[in-house]
Protein backbone atom coordinates (compact mmCIF):
# COMPACT_ATOMS: atom_id res chain seq x y z
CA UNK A 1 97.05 0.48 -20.02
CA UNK A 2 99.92 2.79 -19.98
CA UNK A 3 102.23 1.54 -16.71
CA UNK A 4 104.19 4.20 -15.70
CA UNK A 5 103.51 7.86 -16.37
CA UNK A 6 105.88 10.64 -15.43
CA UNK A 7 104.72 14.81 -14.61
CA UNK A 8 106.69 17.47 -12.89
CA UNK A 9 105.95 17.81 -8.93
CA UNK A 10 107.97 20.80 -8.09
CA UNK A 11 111.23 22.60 -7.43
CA UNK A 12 113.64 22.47 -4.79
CA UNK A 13 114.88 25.83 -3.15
CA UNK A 14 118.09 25.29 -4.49
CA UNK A 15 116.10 24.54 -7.95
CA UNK A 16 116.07 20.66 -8.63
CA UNK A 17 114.02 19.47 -9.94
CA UNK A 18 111.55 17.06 -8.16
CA UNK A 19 109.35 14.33 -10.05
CA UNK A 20 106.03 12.19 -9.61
CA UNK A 21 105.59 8.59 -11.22
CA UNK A 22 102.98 6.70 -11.41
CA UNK A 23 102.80 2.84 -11.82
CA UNK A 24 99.88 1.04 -12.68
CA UNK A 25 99.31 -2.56 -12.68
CA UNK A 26 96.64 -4.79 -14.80
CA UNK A 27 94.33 -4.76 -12.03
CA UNK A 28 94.42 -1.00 -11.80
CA UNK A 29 96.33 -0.82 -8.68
CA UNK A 30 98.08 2.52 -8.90
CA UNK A 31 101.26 4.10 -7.14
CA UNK A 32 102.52 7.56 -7.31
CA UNK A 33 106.12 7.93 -5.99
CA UNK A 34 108.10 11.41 -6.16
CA UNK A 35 111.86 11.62 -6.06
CA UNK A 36 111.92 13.52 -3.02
CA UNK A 37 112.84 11.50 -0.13
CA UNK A 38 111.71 8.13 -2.63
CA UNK A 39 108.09 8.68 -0.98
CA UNK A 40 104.88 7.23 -1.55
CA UNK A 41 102.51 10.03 -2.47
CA UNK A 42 99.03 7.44 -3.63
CA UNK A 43 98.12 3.80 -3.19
CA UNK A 44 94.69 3.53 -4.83
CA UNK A 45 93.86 -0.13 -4.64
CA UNK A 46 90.56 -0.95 -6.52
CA UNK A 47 87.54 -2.44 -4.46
CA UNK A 48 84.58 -4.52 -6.56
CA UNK A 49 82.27 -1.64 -7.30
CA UNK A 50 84.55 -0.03 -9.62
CA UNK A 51 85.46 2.59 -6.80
CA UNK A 52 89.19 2.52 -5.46
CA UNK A 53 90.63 3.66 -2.42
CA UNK A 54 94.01 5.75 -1.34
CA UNK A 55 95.11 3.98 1.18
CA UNK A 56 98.19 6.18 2.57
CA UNK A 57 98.55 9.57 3.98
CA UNK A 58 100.24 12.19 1.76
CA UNK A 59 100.43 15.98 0.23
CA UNK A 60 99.45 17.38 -3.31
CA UNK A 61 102.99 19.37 -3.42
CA UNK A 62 106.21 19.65 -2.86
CA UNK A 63 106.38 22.72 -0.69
CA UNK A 64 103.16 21.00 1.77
CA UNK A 65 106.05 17.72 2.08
CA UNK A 66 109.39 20.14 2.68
CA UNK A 67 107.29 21.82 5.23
CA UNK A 68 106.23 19.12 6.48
CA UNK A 69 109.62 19.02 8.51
CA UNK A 70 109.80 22.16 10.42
CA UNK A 71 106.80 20.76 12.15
CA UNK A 72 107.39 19.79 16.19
CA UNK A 73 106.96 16.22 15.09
CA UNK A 74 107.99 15.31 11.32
CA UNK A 75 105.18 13.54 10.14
CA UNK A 76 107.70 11.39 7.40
CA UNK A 77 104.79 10.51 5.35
CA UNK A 78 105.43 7.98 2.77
CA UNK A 79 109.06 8.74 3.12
CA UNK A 80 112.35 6.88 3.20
CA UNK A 81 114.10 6.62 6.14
CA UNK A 82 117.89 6.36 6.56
CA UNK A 83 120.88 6.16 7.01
CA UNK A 84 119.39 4.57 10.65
CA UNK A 85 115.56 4.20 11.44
CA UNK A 86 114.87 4.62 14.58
CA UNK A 87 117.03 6.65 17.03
CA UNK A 88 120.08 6.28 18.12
CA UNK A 89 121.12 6.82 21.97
CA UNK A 90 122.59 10.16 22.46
CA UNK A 91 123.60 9.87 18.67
CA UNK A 92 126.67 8.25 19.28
CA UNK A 93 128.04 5.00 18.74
CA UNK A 94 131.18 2.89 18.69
CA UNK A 95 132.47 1.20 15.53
CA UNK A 96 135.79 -0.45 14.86
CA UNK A 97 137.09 1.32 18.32
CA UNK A 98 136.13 4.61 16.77
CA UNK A 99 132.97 6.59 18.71
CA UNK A 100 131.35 8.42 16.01
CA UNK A 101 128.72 11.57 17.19
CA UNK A 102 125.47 12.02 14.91
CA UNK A 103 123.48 14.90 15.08
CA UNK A 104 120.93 15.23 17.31
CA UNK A 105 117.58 15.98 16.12
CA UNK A 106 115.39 14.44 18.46
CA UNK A 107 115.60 15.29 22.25
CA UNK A 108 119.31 14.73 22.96
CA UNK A 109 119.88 11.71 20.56
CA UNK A 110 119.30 11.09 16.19
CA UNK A 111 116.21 9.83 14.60
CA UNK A 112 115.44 8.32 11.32
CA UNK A 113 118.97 9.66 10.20
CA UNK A 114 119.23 13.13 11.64
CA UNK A 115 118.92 16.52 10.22
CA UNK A 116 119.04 15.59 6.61
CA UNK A 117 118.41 12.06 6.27
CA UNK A 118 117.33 10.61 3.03
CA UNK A 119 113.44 11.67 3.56
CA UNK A 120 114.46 15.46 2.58
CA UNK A 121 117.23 14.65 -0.16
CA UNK A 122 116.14 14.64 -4.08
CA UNK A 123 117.23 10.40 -5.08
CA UNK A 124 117.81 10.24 -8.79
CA UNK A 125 115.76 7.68 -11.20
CA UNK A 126 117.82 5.22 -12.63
CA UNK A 127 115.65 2.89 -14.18
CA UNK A 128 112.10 2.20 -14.94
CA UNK A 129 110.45 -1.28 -15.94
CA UNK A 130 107.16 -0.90 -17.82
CA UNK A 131 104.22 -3.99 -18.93
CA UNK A 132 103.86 -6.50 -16.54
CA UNK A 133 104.93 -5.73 -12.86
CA UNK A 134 106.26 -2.44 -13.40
CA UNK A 135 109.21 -0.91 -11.26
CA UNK A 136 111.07 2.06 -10.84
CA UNK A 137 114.69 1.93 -9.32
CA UNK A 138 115.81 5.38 -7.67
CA UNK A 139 119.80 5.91 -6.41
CA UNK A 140 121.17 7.99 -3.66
CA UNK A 141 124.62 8.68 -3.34
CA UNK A 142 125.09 9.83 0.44
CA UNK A 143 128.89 11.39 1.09
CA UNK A 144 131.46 10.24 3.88
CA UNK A 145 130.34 12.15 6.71
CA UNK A 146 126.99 13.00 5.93
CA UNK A 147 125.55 13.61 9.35
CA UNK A 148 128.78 12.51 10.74
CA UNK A 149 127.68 8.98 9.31
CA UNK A 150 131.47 7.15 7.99
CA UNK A 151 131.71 5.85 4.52
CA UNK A 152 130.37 6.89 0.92
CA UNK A 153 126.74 4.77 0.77
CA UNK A 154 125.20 4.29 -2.06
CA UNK A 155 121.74 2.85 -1.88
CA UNK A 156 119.27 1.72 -4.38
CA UNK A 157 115.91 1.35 -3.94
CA UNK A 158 112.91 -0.09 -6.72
CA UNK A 159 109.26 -0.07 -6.28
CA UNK A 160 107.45 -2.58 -7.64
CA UNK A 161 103.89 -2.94 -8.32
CA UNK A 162 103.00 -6.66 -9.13
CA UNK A 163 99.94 -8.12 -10.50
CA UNK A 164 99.20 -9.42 -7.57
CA UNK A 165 98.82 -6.12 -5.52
CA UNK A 166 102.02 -6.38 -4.15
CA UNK A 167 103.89 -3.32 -3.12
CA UNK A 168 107.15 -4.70 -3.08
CA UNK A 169 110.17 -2.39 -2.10
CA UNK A 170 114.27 -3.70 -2.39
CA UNK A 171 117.19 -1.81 -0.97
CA UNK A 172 120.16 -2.33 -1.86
CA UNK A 173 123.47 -0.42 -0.46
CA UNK A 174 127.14 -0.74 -0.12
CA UNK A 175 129.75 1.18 1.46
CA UNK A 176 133.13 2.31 1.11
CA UNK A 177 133.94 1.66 4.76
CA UNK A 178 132.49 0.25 7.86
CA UNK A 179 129.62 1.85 8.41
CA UNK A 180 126.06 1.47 9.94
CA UNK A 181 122.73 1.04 8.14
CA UNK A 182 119.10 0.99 8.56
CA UNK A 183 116.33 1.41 6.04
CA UNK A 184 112.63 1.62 6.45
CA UNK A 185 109.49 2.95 4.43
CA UNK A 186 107.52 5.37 6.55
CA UNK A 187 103.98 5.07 4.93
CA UNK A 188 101.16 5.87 7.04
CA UNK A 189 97.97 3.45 5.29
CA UNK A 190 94.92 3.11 6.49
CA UNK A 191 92.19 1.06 4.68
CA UNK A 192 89.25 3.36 4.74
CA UNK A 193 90.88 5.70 2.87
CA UNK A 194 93.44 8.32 3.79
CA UNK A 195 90.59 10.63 4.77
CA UNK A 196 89.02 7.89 7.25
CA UNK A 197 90.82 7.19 10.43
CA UNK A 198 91.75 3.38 11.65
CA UNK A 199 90.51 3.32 15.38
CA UNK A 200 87.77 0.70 12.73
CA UNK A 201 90.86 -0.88 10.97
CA UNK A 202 91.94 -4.30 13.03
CA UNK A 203 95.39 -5.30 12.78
CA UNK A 204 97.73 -8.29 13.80
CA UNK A 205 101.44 -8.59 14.60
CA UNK A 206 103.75 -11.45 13.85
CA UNK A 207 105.26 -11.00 17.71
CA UNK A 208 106.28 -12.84 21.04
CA UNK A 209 108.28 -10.17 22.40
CA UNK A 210 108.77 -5.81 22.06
CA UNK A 211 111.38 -3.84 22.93
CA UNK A 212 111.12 -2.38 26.46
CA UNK A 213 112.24 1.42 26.37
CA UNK A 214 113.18 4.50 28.34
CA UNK A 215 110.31 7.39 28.55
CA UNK A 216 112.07 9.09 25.44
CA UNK A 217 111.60 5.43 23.49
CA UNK A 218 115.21 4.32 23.60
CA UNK A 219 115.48 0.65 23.99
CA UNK A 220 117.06 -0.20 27.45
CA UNK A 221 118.21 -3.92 26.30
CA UNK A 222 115.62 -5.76 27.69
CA UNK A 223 112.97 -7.89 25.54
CA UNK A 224 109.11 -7.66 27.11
CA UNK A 225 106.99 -10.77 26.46
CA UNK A 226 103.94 -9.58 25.05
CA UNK A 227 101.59 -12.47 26.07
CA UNK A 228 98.36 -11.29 28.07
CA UNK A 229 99.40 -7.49 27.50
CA UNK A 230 97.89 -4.93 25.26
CA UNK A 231 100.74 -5.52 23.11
CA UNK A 232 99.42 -8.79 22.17
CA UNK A 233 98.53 -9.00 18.29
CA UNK A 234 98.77 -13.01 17.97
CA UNK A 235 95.38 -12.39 16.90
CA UNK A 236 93.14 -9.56 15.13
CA UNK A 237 92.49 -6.31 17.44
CA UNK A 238 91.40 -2.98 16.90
CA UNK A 239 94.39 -0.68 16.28
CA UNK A 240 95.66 1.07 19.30
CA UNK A 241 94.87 4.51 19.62
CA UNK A 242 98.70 5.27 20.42
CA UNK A 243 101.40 3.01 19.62
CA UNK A 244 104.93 3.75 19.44
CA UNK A 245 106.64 0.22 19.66
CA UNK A 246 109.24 -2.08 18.23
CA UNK A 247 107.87 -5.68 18.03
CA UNK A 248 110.46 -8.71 17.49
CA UNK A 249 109.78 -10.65 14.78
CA UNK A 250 108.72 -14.60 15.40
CA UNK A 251 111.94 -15.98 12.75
CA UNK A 252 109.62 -19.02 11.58
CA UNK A 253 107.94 -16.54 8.69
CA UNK A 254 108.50 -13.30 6.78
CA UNK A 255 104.85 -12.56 7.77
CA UNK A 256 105.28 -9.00 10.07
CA UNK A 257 101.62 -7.79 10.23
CA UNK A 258 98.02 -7.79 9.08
CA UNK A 259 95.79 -4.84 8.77
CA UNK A 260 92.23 -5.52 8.03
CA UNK A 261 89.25 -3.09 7.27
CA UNK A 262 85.90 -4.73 7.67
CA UNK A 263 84.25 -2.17 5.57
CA UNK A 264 86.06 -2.42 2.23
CA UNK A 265 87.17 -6.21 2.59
CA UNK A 266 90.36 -5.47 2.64
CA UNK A 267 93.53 -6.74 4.13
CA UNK A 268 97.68 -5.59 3.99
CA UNK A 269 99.72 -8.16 4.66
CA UNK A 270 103.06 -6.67 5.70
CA UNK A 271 106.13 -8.99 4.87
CA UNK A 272 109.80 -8.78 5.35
CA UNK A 273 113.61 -10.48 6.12
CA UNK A 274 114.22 -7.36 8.63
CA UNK A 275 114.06 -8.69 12.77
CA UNK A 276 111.32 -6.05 13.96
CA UNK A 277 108.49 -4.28 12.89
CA UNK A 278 107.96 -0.89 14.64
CA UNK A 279 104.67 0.18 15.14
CA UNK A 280 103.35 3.83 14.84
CA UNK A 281 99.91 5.22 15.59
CA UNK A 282 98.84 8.39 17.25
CA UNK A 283 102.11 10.91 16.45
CA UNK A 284 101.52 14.61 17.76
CA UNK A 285 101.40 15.94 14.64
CA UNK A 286 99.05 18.66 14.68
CA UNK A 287 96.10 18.88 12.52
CA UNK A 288 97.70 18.85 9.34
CA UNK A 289 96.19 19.79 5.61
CA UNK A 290 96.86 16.60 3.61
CA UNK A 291 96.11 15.92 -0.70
CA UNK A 292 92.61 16.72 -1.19
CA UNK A 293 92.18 19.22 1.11
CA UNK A 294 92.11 16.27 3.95
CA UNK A 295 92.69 17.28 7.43
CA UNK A 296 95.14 14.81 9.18
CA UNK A 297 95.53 14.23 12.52
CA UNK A 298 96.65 11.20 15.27
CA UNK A 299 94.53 8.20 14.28
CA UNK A 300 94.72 9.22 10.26
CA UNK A 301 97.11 6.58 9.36
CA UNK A 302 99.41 3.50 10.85
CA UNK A 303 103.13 2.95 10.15
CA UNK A 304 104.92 -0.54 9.83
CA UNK A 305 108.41 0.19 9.91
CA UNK A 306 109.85 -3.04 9.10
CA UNK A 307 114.12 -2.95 10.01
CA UNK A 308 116.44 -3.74 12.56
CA UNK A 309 115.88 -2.52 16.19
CA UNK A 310 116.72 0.93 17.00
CA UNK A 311 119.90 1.78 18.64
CA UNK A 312 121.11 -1.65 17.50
CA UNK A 313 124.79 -0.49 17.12
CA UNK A 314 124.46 0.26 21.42
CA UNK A 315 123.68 -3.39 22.57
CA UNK A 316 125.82 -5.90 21.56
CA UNK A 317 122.91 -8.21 21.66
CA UNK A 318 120.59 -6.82 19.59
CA UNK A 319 121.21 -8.10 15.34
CA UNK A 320 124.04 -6.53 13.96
CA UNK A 321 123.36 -2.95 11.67
């Protein structure tokens, strides 16, 4: 088997160069990742009768994913998300005495890092790991100031594919100054395929408690028990038609989620050492034209945005960004 596999995925407007890899474990688990915005083009995980399945939402170019982002409501599919998940109040916040003003790109406050977060920059490869449990590590360098953000970060992210179907993905950043931070991966899966949609799939959530929010979804401070509400996942349910939602994390485990497709046996276990899982169904993103000439729309895919809670840096309360 050969474990990693480079080819050319297109050019920037400004003429970069963008790349797709592919990784491919023993079992014959493949994942295609392009260097624009780190994201997650193909998960094909293979089911007993020598068929596989892609199993998240994505686009056969480059130009289909750039614009991808003028649309009303950015789809972000299989992207990176930073510097801050989530949105931030009116895009400001306080830090060290100093109030700092984001840009706004969603209603009056920031979202998943503003204008030009690190879904629409081109991350460079830095390493690659090949044989058993192959990686690739990819670097962004993001400026003091970017999007009114303080400090030179540099982050580091590696995919790894391990022989035991893991998709496991580090980050890793540091700062020059006092800054704040939030990274998530913005796949969309769904276990029927990404040309299936998961009102079938049945899914589970790790959670006592969500975040209450405002009607534009930012988080007023208070923590809703979930028990006896449609927000309770304790155990398996069919996956909400619409679903926009930050769940708190029980500490005990690193377990987040479950998603589980009757049809093809198969189940996602979602793990992580982030306090909240945010979960996203039902976006109104038009019909879209997806790889393979698949038409996407609101119940095509499900996001578990494991990170810290949106506009943590507002509420003193909430786990420190």
């Amino acid at each position: 088997i050969i474990t990693i596999t480079f080819k050319l995925f297109g050019t920037m407007p400004n003429d970069v160069t963008v790349y797709s890899c592919e990784l491919v474990n023993k079992n014959g688990m493949q994942l295609k990742v392009i260097n624009y915005g780190t994201t997650v083009t193909s998960l094909k995980i293979p089911l007993n009768d020598e068929k596989n399945v892609d199993v998240v939402l994505g686009f056969d170019n480059l130009e289909a994913y750039l614009k991808s982002f003028d649309l009303e409501s950015a789809p972000y599919l299989g992207a990176t998300v930073g510097r801050y998940a989530g949105r931030i109040n009116k895009g400001a916040f306080e830090l060290n005495g100093k109030v700092y003003g984001l840009n706004i790109n969603n209603n009056t406050h920031s979202l998943h890092g503003g204008i030009l977060g690190f879904s629409k920059v081109v991350w460079e490869v830095k390493g690659i790991k090949k044989g058993d449990n192959p990686s690739i590590t990819l670097t962004y360098a993001s400026q003091n100031n970017d999007e009114n953000y303080p400090g030179d970060l540099s982050v580091e992210l590696t995919y790894t594919l391990s022989e035991e179907n893991e998709l496991i993905i580090e980050y890793h950043a540091t700062s020059t100054e006092d800054t704040i931070v939030n990274l998530t991966h913005h796949s969309y899966f769904n276990l029927e395929g990404h040309n299936s949609d998961v009102s079938n799939l049945e899914m589970s959530v790790n959670s006592k408690e969500i975040l209450e929010t405002t009607n534009e979804n930012i988080p007023t401070g208070k923590f809703l028990d979930v028990a006896n509400s449609s927000f309770d996942f304790s155990s398996f349910k069919n996956c909400p038609a619409k679903i926009d939602t930050t769940f708190i994390l029980n500490k005990e485990q690193d377990l987040a989620a479950s998603l589980f497709s009757e049809k093809n046996k198969l189940k996602m276990s979602v793990y992580t050492d982030q306090p909240a899982v945010h979960v996203y169904v039902g976006g109104n993103c038009e019909t879209i034209k997806g790889k393979e000439n698949v038409i996407y729309h609101s119940l095509s895919g499900i996001c578990f945005e494991t990170q810290n809670f949106p506009d943590a840096p507002n509420h003193e309360h909430f786990p420190s960004s």
